[in-house]
PDB file of N, CA and C in Angstrom:
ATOM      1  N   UNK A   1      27.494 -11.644  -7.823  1.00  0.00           N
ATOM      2  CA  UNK A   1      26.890 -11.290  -6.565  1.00  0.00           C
ATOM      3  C   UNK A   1      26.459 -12.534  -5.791  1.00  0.00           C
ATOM      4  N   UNK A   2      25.454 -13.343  -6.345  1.00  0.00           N
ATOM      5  CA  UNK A   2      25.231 -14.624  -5.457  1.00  0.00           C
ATOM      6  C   UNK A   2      26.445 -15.622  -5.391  1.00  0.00           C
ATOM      7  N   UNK A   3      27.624 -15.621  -6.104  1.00  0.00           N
ATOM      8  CA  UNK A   3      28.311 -16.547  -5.789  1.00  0.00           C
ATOM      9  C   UNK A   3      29.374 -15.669  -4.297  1.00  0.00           C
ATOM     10  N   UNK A   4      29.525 -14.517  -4.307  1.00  0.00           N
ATOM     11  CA  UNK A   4      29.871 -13.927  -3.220  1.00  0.00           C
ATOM     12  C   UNK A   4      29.182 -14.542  -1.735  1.00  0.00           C
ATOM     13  N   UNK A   5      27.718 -14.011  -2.288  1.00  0.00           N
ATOM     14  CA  UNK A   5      26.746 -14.219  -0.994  1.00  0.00           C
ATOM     15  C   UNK A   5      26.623 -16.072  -0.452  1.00  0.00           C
ATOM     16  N   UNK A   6      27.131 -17.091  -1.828  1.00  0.00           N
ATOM     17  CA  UNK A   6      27.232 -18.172  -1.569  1.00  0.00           C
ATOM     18  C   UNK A   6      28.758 -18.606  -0.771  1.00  0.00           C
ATOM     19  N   UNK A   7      29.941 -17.831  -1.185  1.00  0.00           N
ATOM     20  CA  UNK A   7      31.033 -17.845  -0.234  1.00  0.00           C
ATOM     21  C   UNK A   7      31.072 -18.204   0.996  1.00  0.00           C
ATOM     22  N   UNK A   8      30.237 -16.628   0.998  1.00  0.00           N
ATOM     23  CA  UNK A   8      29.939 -16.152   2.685  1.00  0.00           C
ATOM     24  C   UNK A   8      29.455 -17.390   3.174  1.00  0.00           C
ATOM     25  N   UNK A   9      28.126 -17.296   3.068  1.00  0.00           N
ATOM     26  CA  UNK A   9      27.500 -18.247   3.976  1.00  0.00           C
ATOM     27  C   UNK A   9      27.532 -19.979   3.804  1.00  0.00           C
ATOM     28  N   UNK A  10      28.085 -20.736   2.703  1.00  0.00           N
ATOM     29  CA  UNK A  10      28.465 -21.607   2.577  1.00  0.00           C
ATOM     30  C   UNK A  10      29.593 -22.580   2.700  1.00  0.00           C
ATOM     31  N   UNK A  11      30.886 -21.312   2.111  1.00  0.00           N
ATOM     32  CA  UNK A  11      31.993 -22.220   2.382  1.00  0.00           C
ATOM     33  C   UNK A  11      32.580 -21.536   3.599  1.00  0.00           C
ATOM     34  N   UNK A  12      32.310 -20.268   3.810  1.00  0.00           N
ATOM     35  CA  UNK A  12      33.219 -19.875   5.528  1.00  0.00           C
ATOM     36  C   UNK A  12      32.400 -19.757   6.338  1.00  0.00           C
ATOM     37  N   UNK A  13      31.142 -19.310   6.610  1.00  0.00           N
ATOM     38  CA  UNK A  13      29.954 -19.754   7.372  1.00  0.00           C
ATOM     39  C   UNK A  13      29.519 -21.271   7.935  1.00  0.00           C
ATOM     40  N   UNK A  14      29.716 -21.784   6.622  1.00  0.00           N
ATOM     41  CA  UNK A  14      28.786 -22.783   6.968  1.00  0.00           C
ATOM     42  C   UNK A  14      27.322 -23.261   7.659  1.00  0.00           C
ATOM     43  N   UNK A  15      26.723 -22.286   6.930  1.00  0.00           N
ATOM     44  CA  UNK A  15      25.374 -22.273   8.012  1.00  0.00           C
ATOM     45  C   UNK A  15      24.455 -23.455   8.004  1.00  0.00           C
ATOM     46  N   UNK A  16      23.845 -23.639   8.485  1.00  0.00           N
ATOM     47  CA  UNK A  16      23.176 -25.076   8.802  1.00  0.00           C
ATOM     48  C   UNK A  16      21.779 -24.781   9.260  1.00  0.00           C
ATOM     49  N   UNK A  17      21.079 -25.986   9.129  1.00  0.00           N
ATOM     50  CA  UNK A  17      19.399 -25.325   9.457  1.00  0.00           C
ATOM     51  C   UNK A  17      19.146 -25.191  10.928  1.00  0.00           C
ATOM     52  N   UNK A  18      18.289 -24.278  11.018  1.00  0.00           N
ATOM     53  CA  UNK A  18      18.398 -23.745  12.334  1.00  0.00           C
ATOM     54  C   UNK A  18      18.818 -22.453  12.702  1.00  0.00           C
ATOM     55  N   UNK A  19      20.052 -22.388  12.131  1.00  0.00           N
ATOM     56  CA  UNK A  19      20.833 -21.253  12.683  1.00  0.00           C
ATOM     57  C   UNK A  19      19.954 -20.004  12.339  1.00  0.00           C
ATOM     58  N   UNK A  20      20.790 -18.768  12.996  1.00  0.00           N
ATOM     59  CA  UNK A  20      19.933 -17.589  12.366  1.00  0.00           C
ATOM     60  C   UNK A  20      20.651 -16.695  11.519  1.00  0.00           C
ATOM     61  N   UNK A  21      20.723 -15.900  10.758  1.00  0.00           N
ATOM     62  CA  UNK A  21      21.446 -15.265   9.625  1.00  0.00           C
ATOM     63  C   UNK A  21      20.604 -13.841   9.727  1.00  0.00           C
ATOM     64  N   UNK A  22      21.637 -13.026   9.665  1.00  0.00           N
ATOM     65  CA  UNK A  22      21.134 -11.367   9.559  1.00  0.00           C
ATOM     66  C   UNK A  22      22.219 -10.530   8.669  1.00  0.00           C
ATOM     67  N   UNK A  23      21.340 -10.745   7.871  1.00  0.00           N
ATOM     68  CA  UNK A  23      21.838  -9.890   6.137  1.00  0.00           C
ATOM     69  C   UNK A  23      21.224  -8.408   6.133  1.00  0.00           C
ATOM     70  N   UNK A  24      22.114  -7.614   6.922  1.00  0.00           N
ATOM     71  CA  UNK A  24      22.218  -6.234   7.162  1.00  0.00           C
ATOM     72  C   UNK A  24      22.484  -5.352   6.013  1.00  0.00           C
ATOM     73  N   UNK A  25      21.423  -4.701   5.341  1.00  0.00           N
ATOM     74  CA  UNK A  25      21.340  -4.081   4.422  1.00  0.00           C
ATOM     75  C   UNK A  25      21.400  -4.985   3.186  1.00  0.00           C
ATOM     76  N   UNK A  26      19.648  -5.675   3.508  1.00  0.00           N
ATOM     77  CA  UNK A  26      19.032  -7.065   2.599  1.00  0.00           C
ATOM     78  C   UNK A  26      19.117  -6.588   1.609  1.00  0.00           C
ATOM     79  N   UNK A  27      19.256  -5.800   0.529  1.00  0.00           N
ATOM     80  CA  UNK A  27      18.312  -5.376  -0.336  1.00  0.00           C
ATOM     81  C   UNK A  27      19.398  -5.228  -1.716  1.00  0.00           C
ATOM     82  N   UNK A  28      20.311  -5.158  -1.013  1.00  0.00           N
ATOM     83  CA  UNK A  28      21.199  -4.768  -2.686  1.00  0.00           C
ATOM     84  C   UNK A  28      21.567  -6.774  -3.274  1.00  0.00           C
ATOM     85  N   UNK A  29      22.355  -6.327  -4.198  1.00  0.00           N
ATOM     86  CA  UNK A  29      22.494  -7.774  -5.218  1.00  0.00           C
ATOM     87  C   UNK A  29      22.933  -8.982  -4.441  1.00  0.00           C
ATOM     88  N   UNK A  30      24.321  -8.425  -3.556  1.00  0.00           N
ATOM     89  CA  UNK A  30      24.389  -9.762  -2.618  1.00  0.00           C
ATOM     90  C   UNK A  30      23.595  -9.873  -1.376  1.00  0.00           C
ATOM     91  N   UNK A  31      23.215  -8.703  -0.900  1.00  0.00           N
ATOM     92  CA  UNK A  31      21.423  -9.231   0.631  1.00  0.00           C
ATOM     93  C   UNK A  31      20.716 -10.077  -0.577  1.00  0.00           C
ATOM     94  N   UNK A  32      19.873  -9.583  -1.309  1.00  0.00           N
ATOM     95  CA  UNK A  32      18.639 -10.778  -1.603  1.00  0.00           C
ATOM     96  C   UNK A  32      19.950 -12.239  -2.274  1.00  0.00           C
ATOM     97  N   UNK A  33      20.530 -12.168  -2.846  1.00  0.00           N
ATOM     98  CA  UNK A  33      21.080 -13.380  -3.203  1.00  0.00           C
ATOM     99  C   UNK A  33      21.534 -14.338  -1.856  1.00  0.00           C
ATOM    100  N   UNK A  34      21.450 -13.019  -0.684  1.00  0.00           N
ATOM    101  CA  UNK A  34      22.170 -14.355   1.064  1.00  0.00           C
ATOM    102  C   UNK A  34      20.845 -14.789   1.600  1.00  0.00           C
ATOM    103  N   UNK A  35      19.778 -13.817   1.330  1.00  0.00           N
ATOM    104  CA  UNK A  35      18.270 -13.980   1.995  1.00  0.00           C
ATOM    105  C   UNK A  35      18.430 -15.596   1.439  1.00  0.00           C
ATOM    106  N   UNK A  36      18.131 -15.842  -0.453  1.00  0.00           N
ATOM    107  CA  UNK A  36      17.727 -17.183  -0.896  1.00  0.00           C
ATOM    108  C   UNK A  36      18.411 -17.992  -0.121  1.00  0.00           C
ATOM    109  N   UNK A  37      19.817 -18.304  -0.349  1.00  0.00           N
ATOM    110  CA  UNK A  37      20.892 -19.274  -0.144  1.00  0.00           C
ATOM    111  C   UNK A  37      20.530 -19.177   1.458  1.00  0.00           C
ATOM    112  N   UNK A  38      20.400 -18.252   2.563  1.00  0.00           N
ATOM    113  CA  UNK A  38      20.348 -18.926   3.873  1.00  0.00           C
ATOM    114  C   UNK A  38      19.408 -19.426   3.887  1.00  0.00           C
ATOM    115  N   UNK A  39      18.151 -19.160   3.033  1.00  0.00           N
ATOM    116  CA  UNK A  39      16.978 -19.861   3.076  1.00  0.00           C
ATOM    117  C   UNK A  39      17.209 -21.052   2.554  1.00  0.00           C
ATOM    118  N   UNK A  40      17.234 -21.651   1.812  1.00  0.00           N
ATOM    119  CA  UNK A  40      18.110 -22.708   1.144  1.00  0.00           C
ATOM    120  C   UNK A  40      18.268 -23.702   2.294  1.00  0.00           C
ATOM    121  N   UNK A  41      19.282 -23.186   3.256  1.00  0.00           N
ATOM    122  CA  UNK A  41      19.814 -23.911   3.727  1.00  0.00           C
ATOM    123  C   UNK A  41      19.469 -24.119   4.913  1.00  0.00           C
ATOM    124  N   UNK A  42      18.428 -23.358   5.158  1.00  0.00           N
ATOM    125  CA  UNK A  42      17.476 -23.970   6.203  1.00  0.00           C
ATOM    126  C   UNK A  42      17.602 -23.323   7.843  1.00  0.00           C
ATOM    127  N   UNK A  43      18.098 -21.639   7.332  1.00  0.00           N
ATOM    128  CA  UNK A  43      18.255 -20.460   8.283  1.00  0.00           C
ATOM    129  C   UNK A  43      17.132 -19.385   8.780  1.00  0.00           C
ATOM    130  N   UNK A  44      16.867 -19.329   9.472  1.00  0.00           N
ATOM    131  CA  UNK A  44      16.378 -18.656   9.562  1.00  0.00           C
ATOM    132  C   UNK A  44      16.701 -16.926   9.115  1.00  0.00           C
ATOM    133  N   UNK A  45      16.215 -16.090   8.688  1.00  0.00           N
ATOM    134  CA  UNK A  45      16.794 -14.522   7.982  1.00  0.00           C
ATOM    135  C   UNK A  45      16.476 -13.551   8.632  1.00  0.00           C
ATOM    136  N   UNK A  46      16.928 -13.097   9.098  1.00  0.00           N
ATOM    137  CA  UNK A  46      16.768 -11.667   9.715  1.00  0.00           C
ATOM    138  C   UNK A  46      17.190 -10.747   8.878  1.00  0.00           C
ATOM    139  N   UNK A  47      16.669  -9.552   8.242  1.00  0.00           N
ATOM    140  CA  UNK A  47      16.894  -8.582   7.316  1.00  0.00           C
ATOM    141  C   UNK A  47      16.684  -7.316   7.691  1.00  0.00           C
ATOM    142  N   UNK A  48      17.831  -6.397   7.352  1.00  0.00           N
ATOM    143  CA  UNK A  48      17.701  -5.089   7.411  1.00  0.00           C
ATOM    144  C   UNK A  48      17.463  -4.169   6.002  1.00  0.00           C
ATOM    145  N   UNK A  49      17.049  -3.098   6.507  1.00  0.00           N
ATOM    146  CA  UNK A  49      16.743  -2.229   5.352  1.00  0.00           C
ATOM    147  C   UNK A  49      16.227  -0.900   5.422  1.00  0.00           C
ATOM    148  N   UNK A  50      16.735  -0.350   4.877  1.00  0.00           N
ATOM    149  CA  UNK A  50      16.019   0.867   5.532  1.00  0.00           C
ATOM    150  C   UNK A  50      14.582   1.894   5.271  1.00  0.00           C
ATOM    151  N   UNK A  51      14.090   1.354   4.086  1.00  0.00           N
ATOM    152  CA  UNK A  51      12.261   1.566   3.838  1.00  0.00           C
ATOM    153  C   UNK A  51      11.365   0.602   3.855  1.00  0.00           C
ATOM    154  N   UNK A  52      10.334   0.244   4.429  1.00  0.00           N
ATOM    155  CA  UNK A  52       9.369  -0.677   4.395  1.00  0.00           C
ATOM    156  C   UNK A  52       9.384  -1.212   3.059  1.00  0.00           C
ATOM    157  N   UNK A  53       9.181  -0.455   1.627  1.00  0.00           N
ATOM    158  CA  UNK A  53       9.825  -1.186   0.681  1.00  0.00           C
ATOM    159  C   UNK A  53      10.649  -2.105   0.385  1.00  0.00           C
ATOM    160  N   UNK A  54      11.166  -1.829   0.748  1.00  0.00           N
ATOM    161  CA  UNK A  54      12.813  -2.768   0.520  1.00  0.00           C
ATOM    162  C   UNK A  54      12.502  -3.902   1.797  1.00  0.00           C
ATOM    163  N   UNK A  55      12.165  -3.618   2.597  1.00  0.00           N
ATOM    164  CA  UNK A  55      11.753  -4.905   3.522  1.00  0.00           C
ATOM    165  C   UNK A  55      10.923  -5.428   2.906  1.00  0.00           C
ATOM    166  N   UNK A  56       9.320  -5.002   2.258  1.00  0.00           N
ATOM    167  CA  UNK A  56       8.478  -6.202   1.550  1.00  0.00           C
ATOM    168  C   UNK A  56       9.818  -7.058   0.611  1.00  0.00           C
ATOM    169  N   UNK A  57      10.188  -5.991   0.231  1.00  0.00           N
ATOM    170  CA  UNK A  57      10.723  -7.030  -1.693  1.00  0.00           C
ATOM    171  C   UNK A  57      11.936  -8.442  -0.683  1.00  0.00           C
ATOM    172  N   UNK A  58      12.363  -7.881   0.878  1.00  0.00           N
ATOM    173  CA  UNK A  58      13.076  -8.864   1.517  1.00  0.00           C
ATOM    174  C   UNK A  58      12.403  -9.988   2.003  1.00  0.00           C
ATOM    175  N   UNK A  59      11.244  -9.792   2.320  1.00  0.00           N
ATOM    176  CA  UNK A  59       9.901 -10.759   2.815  1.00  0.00           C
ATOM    177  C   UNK A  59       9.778 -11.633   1.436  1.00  0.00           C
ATOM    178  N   UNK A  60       9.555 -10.929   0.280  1.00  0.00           N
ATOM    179  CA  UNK A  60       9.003 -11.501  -0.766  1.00  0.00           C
ATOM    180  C   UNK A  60       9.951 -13.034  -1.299  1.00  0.00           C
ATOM    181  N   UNK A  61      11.604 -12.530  -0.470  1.00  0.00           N
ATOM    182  CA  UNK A  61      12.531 -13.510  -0.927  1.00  0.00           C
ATOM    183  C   UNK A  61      12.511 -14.622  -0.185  1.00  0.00           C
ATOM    184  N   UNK A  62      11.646 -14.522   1.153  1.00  0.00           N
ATOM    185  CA  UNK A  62      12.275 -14.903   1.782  1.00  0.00           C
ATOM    186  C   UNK A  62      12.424 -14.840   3.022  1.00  0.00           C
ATOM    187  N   UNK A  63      12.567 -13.509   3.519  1.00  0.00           N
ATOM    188  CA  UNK A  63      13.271 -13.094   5.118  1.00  0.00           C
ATOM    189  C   UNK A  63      12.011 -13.405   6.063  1.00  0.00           C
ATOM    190  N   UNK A  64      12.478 -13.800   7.328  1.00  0.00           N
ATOM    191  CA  UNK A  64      11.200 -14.323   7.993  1.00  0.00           C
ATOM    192  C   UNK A  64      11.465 -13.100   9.308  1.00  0.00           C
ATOM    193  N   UNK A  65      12.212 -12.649   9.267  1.00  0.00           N
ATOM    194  CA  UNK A  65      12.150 -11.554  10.230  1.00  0.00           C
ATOM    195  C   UNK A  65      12.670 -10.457   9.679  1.00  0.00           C
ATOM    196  N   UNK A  66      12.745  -8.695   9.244  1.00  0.00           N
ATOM    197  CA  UNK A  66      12.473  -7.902   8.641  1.00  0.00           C
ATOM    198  C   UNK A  66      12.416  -6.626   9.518  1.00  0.00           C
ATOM    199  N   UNK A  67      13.460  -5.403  10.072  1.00  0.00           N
ATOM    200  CA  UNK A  67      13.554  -4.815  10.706  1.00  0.00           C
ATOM    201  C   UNK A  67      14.065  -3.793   9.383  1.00  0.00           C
ATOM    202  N   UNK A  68      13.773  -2.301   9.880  1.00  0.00           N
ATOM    203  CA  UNK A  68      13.938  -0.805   9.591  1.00  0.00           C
ATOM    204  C   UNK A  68      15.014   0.059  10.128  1.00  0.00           C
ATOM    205  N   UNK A  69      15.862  -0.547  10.016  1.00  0.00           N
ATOM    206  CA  UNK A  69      17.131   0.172  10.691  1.00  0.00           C
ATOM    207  C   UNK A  69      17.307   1.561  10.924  1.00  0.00           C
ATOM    208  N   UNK A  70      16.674   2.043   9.738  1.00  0.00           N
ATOM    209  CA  UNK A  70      16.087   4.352  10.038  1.00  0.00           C
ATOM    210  C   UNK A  70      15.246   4.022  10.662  1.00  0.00           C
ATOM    211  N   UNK A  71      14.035   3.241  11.149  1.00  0.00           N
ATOM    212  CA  UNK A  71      13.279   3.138  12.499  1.00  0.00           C
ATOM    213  C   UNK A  71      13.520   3.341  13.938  1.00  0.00           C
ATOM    214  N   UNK A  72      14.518   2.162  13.973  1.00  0.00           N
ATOM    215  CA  UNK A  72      15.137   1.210  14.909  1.00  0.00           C
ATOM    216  C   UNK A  72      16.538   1.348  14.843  1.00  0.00           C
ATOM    217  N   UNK A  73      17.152   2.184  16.085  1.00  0.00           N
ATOM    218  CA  UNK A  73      18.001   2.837  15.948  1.00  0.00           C
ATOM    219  C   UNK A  73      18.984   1.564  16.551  1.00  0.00           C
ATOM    220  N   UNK A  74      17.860   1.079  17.386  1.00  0.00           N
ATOM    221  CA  UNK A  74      19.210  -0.391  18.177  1.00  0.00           C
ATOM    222  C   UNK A  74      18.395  -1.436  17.208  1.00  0.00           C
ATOM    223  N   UNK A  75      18.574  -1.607  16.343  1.00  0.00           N
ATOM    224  CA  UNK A  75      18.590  -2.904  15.611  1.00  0.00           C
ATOM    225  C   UNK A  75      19.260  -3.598  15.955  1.00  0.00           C
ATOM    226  N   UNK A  76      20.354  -3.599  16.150  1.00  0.00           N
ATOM    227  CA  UNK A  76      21.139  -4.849  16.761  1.00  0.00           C
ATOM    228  C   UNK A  76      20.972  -5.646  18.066  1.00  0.00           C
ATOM    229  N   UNK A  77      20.612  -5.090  18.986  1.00  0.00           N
ATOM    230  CA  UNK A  77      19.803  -4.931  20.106  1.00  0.00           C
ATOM    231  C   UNK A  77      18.211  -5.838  19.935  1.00  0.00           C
ATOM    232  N   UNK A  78      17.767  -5.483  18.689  1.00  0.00           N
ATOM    233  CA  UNK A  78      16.322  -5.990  18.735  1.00  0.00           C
ATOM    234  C   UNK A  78      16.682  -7.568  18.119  1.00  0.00           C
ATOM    235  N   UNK A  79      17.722  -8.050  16.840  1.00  0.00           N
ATOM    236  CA  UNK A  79      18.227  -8.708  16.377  1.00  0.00           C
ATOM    237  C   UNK A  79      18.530 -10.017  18.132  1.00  0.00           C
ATOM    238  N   UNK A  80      19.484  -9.358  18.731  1.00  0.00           N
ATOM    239  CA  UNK A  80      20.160  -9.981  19.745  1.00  0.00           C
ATOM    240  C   UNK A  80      18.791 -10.914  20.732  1.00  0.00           C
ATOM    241  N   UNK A  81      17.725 -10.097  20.934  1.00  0.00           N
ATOM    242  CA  UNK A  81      16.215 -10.000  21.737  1.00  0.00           C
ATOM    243  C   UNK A  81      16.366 -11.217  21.025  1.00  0.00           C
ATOM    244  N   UNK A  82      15.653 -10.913  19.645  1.00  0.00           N
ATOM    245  CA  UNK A  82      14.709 -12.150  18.673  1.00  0.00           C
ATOM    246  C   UNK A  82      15.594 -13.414  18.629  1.00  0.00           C
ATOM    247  N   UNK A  83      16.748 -13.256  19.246  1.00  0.00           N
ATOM    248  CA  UNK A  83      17.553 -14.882  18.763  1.00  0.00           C
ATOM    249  C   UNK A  83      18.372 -15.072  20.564  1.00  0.00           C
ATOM    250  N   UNK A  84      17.040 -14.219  21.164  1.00  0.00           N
ATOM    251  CA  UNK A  84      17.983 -15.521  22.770  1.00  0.00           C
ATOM    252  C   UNK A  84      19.139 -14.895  22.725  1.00  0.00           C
ATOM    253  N   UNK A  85      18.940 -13.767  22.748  1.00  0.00           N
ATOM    254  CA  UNK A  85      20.658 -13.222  22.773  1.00  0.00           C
ATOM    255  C   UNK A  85      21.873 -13.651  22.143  1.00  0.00           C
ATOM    256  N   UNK A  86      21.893 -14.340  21.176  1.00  0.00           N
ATOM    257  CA  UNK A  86      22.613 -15.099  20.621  1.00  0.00           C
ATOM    258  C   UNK A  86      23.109 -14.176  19.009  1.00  0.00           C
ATOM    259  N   UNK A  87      22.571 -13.473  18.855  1.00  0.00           N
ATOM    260  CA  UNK A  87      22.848 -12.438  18.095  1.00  0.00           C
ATOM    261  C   UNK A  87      22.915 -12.503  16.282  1.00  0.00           C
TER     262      UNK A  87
END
């Protein structure tokens, strides 16, 4: 699972510090393993999830921003807001 989530965001991503990262549906084996590694690397995290639960245990890793997608029906929309439209 984390060497997946290290794929992603390392060798075809390439994310870099600064950037922003939104690991949509944080919570299973590869979300918290992309939460660490973008953290790592000096990303900011945007995380989805769909019970306040599962958002703490995403906070707990890590995620510095933390949205309810069964809440927040335009999550993507609120995502797009929080990063300057930049998405």
């Amino acid at each position: 699972m984390a060497l997946s989530a290290w794929r992603m965001l390392v060798t075809h991503a390439r994310v870099q510090p600064g950037e922003a990262v939104l690991v949509h549906g944080a919570v299973g084996g590869v979300g918290l393993a992309a939460i660490q590694i973008a953290k790592l690397a000096g990303a900011r995290v945007f995380a989805t999830a769909s019970t306040a639960e599962k958002l703490e245990r995403a906070n707990e890793l890590g995620a510095d921003v933390a949205i309810n997608y069964a809440e927040d029906k335009d999550w993507d929309a609120t995502v797009r807001r929080l990063t300057g439209k930049r998405g």
